[in-house]
N, C-alpha and C. Protein backbone atom coordinates (compact mmCIF):
# COMPACT_ATOMS: atom_id res chain seq x y z
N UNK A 1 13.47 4.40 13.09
CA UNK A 1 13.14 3.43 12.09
C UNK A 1 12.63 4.13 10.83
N UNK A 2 11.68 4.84 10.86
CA UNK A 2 10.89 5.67 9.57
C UNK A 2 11.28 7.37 9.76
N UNK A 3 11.52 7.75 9.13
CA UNK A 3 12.09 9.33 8.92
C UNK A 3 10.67 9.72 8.29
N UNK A 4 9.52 10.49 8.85
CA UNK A 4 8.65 11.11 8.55
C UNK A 4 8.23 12.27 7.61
N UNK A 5 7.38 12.61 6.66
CA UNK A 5 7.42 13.68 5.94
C UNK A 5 6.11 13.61 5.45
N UNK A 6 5.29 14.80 5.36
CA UNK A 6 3.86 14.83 5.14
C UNK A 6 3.64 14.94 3.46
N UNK A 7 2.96 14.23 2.77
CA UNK A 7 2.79 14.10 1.03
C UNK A 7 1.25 14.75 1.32
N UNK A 8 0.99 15.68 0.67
CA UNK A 8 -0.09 16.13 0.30
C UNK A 8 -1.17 15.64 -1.09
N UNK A 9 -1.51 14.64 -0.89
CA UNK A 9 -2.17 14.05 -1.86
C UNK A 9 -3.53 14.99 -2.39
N UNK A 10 -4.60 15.28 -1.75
CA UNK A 10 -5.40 16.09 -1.64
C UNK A 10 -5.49 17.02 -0.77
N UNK A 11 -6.08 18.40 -0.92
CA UNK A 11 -6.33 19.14 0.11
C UNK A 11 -6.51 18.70 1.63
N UNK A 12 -7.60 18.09 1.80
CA UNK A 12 -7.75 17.71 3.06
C UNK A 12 -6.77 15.98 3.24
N UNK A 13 -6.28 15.64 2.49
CA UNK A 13 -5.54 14.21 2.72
C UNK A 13 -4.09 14.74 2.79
N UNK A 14 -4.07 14.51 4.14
CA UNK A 14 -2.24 14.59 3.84
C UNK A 14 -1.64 13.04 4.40
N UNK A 15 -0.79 12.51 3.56
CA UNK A 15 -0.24 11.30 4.08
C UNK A 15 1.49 11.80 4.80
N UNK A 16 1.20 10.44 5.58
CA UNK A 16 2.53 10.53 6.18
C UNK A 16 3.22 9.30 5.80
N UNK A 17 4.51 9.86 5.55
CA UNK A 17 5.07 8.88 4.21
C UNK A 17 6.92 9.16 4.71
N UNK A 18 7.25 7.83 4.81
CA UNK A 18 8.68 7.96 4.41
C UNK A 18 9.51 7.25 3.59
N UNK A 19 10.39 7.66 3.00
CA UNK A 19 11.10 7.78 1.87
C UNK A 19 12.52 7.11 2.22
N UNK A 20 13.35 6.34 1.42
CA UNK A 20 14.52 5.75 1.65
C UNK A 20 15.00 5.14 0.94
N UNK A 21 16.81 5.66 0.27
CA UNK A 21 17.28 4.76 -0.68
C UNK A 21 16.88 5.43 -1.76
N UNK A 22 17.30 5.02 -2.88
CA UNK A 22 17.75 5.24 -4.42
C UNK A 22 17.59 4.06 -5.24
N UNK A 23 17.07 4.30 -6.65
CA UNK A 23 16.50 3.58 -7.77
C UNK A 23 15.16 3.11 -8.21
N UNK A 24 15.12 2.28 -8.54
CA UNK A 24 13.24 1.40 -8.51
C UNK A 24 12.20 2.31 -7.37
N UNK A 25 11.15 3.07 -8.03
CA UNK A 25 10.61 3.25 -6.82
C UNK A 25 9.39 1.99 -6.75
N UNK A 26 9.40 1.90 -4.79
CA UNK A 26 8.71 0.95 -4.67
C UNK A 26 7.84 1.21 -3.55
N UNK A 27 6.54 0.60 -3.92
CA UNK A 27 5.63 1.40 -2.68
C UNK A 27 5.22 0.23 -1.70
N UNK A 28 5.67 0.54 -0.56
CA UNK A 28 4.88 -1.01 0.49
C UNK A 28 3.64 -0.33 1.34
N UNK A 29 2.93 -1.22 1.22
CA UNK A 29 1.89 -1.29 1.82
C UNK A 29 1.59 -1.60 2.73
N UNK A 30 1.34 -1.45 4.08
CA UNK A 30 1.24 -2.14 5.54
C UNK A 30 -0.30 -2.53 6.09
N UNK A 31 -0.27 -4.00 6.41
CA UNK A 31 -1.95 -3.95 6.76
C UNK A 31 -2.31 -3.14 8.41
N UNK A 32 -2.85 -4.41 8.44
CA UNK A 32 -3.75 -3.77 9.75
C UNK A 32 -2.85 -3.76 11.16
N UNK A 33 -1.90 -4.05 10.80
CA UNK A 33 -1.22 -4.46 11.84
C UNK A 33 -0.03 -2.78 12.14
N UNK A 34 -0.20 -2.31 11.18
CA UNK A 34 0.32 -1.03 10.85
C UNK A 34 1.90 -0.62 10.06
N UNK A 35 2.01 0.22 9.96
CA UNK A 35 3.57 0.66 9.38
C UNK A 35 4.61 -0.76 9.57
N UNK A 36 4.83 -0.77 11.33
CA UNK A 36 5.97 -1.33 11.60
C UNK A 36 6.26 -3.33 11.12
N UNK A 37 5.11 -3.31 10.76
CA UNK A 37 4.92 -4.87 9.72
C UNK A 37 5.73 -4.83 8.97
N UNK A 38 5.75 -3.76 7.72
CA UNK A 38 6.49 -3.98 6.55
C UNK A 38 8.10 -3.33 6.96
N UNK A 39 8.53 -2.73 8.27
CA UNK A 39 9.65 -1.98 8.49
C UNK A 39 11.03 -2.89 8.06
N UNK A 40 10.79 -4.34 7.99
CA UNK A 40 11.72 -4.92 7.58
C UNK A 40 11.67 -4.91 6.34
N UNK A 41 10.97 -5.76 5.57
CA UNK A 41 11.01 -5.06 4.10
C UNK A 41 11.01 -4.13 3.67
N UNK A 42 11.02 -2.82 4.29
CA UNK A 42 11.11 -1.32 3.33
C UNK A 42 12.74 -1.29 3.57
N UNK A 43 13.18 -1.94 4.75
CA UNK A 43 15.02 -1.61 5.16
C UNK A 43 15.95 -2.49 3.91
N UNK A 44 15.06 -3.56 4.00
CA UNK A 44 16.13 -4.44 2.66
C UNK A 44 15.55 -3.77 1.21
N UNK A 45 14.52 -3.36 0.92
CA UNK A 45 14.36 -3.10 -0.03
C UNK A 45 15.18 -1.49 -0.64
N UNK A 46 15.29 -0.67 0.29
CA UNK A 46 16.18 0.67 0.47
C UNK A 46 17.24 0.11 0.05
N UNK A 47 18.03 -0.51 0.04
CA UNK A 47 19.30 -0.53 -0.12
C UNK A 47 19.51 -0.60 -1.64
N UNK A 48 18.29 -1.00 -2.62
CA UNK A 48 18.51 -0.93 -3.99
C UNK A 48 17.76 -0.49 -4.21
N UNK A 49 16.53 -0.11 -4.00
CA UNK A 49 15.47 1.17 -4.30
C UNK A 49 15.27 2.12 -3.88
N UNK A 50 14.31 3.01 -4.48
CA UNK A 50 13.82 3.98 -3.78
C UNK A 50 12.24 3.76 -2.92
N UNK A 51 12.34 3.55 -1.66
CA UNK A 51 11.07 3.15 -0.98
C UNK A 51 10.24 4.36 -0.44
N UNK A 52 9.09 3.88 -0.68
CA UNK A 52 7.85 4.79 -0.30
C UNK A 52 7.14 4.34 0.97
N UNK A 53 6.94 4.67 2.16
CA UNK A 53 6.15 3.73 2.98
C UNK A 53 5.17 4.69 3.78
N UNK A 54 4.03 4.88 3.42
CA UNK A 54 3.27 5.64 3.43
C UNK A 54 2.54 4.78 5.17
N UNK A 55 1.92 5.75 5.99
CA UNK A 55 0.88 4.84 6.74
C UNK A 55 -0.41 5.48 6.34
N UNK A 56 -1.02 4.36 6.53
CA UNK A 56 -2.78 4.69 6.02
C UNK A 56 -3.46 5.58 6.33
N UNK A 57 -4.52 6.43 6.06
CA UNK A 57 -5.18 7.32 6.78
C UNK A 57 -5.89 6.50 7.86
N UNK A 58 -5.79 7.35 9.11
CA UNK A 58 -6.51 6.96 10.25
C UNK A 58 -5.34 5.70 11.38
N UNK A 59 -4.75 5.36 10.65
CA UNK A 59 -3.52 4.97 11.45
C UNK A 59 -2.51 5.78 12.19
N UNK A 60 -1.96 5.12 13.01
CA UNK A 60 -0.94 5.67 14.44
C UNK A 60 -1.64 7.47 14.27
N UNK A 61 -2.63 7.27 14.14
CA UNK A 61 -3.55 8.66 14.78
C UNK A 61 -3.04 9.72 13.61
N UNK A 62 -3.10 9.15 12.76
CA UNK A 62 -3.29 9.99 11.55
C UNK A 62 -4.84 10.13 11.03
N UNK A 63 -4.83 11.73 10.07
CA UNK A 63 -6.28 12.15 9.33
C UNK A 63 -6.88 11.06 8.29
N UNK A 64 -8.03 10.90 8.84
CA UNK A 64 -8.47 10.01 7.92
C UNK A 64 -9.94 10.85 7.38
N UNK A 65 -9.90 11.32 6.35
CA UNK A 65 -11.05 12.29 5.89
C UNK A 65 -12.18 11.59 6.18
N UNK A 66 -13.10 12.42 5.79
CA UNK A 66 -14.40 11.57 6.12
C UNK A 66 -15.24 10.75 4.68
N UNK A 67 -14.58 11.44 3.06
CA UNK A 67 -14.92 10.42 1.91
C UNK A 67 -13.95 9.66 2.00
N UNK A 68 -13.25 9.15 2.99
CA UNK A 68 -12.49 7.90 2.33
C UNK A 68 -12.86 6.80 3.26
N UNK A 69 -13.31 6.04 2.35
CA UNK A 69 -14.83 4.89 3.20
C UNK A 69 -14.22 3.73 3.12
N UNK A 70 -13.30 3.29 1.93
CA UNK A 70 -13.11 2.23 1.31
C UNK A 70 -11.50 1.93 0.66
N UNK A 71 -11.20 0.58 0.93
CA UNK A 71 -10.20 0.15 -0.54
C UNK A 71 -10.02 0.89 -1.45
N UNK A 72 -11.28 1.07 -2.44
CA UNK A 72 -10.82 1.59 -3.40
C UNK A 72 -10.50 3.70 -3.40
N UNK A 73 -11.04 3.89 -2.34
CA UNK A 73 -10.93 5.60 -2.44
C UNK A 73 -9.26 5.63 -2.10
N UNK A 74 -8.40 4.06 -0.62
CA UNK A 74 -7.48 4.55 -0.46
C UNK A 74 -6.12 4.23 -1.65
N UNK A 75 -7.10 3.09 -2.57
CA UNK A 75 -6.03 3.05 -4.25
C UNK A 75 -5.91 4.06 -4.83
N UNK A 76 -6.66 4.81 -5.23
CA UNK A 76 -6.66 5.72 -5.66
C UNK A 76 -5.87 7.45 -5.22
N UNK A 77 -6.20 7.02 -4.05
CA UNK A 77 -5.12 7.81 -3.55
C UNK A 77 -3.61 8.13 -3.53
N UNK A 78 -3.31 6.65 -3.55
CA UNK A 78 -2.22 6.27 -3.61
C UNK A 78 -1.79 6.18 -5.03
N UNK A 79 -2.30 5.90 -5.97
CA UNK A 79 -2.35 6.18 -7.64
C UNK A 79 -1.65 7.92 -7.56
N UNK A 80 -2.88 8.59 -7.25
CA UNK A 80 -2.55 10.21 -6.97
C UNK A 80 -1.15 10.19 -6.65
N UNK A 81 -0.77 9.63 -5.65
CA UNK A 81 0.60 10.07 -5.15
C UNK A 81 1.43 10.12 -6.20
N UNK A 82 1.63 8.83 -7.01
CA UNK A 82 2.53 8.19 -7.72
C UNK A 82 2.72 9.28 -8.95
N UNK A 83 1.48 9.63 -8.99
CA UNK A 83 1.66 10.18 -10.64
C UNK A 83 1.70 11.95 -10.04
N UNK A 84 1.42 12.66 -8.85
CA UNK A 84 2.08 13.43 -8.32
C UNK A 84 3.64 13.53 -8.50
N UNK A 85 4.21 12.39 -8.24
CA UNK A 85 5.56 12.48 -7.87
C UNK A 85 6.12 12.06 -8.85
N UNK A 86 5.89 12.29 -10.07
CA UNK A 86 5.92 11.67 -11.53
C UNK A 86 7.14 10.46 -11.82
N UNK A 87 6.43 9.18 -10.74
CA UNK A 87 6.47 8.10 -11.20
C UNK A 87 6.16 6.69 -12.18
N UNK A 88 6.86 5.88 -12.59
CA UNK A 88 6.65 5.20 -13.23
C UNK A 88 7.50 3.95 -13.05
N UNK A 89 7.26 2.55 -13.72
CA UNK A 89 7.96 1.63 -13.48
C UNK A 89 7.73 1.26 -11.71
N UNK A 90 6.80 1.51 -11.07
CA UNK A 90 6.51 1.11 -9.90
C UNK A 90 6.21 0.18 -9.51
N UNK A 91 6.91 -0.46 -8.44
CA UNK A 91 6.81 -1.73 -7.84
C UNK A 91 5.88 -1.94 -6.75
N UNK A 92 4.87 -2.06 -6.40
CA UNK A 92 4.14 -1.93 -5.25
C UNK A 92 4.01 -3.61 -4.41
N UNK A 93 4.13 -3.22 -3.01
CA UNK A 93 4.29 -4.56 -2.14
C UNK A 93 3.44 -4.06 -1.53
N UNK A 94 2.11 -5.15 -1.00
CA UNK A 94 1.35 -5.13 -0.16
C UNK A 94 0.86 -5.96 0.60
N UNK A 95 1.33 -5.67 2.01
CA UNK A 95 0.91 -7.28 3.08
C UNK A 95 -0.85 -6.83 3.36
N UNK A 96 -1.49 -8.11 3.79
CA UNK A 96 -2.65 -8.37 4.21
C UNK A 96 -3.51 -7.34 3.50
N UNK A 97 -3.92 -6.12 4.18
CA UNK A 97 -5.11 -4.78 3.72
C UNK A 97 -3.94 -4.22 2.93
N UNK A 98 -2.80 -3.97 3.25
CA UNK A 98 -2.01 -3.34 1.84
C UNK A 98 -2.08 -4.22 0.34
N UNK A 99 -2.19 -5.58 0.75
CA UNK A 99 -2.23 -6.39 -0.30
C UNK A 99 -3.26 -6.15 -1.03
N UNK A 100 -4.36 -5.70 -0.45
CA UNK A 100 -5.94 -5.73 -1.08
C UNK A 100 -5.79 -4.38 -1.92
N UNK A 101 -5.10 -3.34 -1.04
CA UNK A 101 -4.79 -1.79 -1.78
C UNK A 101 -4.50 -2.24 -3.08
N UNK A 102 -3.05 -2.41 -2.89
CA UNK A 102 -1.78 -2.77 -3.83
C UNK A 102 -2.97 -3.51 -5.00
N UNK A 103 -3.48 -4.43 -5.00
CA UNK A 103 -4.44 -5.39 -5.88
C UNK A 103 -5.30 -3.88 -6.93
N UNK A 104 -6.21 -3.34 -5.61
CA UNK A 104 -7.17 -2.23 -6.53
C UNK A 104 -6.41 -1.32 -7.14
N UNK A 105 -5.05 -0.85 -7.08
CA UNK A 105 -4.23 0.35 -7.47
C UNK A 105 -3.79 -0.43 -8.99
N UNK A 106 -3.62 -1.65 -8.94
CA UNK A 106 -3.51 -2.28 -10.51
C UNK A 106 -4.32 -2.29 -10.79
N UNK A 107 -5.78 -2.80 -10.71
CA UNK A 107 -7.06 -2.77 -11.99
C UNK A 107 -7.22 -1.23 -12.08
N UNK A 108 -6.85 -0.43 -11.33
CA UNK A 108 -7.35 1.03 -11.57
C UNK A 108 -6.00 2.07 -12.38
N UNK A 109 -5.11 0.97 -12.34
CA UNK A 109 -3.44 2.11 -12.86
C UNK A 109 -3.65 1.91 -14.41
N UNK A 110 -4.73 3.36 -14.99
CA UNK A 110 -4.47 3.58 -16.67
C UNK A 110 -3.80 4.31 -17.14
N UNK A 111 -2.65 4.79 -16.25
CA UNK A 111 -2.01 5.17 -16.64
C UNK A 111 -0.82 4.28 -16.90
N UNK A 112 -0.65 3.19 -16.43
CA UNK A 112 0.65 2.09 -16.50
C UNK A 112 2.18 2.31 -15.80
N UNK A 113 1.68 3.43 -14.67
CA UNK A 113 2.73 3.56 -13.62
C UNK A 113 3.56 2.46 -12.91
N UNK A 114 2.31 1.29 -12.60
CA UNK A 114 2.81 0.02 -11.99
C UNK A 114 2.89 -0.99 -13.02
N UNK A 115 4.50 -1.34 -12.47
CA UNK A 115 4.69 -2.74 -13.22
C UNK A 115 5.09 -3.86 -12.75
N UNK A 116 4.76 -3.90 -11.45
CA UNK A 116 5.25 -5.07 -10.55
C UNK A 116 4.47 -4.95 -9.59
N UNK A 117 3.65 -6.10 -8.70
CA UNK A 117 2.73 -6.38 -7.91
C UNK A 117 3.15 -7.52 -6.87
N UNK A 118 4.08 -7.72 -5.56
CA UNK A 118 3.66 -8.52 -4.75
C UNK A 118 2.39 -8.44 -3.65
N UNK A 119 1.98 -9.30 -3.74
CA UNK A 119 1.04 -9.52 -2.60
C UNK A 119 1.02 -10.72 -1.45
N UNK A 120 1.47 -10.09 -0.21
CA UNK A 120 1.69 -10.86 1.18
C UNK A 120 0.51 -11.16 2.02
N UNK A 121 0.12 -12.03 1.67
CA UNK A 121 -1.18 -12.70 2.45
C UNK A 121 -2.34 -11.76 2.16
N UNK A 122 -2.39 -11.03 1.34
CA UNK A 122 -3.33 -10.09 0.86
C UNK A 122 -4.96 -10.62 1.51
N UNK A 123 -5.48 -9.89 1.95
CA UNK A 123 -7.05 -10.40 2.40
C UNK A 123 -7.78 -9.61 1.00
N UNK A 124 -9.10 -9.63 1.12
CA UNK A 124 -10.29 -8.67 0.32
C UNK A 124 -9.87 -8.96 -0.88
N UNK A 125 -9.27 -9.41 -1.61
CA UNK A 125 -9.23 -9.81 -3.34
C UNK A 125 -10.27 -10.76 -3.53
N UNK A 126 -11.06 -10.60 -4.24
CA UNK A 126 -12.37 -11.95 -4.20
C UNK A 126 -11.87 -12.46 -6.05
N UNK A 127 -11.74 -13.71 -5.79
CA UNK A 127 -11.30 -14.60 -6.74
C UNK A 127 -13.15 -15.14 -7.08
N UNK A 128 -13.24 -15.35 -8.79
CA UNK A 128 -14.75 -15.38 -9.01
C UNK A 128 -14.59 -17.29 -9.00
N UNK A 129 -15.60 -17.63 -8.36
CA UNK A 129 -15.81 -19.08 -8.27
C UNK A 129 -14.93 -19.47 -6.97
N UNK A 130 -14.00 -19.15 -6.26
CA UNK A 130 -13.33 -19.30 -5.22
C UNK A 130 -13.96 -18.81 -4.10
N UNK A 131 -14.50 -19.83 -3.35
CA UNK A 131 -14.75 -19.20 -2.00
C UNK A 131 -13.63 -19.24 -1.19
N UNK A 132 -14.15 -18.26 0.10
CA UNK A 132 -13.04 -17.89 0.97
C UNK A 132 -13.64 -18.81 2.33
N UNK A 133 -11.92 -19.74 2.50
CA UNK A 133 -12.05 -20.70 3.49
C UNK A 133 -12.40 -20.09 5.37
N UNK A 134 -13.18 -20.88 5.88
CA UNK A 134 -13.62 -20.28 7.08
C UNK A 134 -12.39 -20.89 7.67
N UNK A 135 -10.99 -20.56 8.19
CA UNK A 135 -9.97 -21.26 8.53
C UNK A 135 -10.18 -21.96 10.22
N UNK A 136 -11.16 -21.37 10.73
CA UNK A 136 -11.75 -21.98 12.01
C UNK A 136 -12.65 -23.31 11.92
N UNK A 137 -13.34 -23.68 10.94
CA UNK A 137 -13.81 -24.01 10.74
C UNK A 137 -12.68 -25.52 9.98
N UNK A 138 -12.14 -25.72 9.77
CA UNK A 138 -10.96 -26.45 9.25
C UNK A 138 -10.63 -27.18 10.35
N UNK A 139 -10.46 -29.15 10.10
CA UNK A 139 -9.40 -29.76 10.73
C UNK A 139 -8.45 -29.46 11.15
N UNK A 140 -7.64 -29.91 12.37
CA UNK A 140 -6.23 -29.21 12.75
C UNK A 140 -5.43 -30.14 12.19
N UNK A 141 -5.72 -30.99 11.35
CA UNK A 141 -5.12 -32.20 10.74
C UNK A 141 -4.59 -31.45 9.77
C-alpha cells in the first residue's frame, strides 16, 4: 500500500513518509486512527498529484523525540519538510488530528507554501464563541 522512505526533517526527527504520483504536491494528514485512514485518499489523489503521506512521530512505532509535545511542534515540522523539499502551491488534507495539524501549519505558513486546506472532521481547532458539543450528551432524536 505505502512505499516507505525516511525524510530527515531534523537531526533527531526522521519521518517516515511516502511519496506517489506527479504534479500538485499534496500533503495528507492521518489522525489517530493512523496512516491507513487516509490510504484511500492518498491512492485517488496520486493519480493527479504528487502525494506526501508522512506517519506521525510515535506512530506504527516510529521516533517520536522527546521536544515534540504538541500540535503545534508537529506543524511545524511538517512546514520544515515542505520548504526542505522546496515546495510551494501546497495542498494539505487533514482527517481528525491531521485536520488540527493541517489547521496550525496554515496560521504558521509565512512563507505562503500552502494554498489549499481540506479539513476531515478535524478535532482541536477551537472556534472563539463556539463551544464544543458533548455529542454523548445529545438526544438520539
Amino acid at each position: 500500500m505505502f512505499t516507505d522512505h525516511t525524510a530527515h526533517v531534523y537531526a533527531d526527527l526522521p519521518l517516515t513518509l511516502s511519496a506517489s504520483g506527479t504534479g500538485r504536491p499534496v500533503l495528507i494528514l492521518h489522525g489517530g486512527g493512523g496512516r491507513a485512514t487516509v490510504a484511500g485518499i492518498a491512492a485517488h489523489l496520486s493519480r493527479t498529484a504528487h502525494t506526501l503521506t508522512p506517519v506521525h512521530p510515535g506512530w506504527e512505532g516510529t521516533h517520536r523525540p522527546a521536544w515534540l509535545t504538541g500540535v503545534d511542534d508537529l506543524a511545524l515540522a511538517y512546514l520544515h519538510l515542505l520548504h526542505d523539499r522546496g515546495l510551494d502551491d501546497v495542498l494539505v488534507v487533514g482527517s481528525s488530528l491531521g485536520g488540527w495539524t493541517a489547521a496550525e501549519m496554515a496560521v504558521r505558513d509565512t512563507a505562503g507554501v500552502i494554498s489549499g486546506l481540506v479539513l476531515l472532521d478535524a478535532v482541536g481547532v477551537r472556534v472563539p464563541d463556539e463551544p464544543i458539543t458533548d455529542v454523548l450528551a445529545l438526544d438520539p432524536r
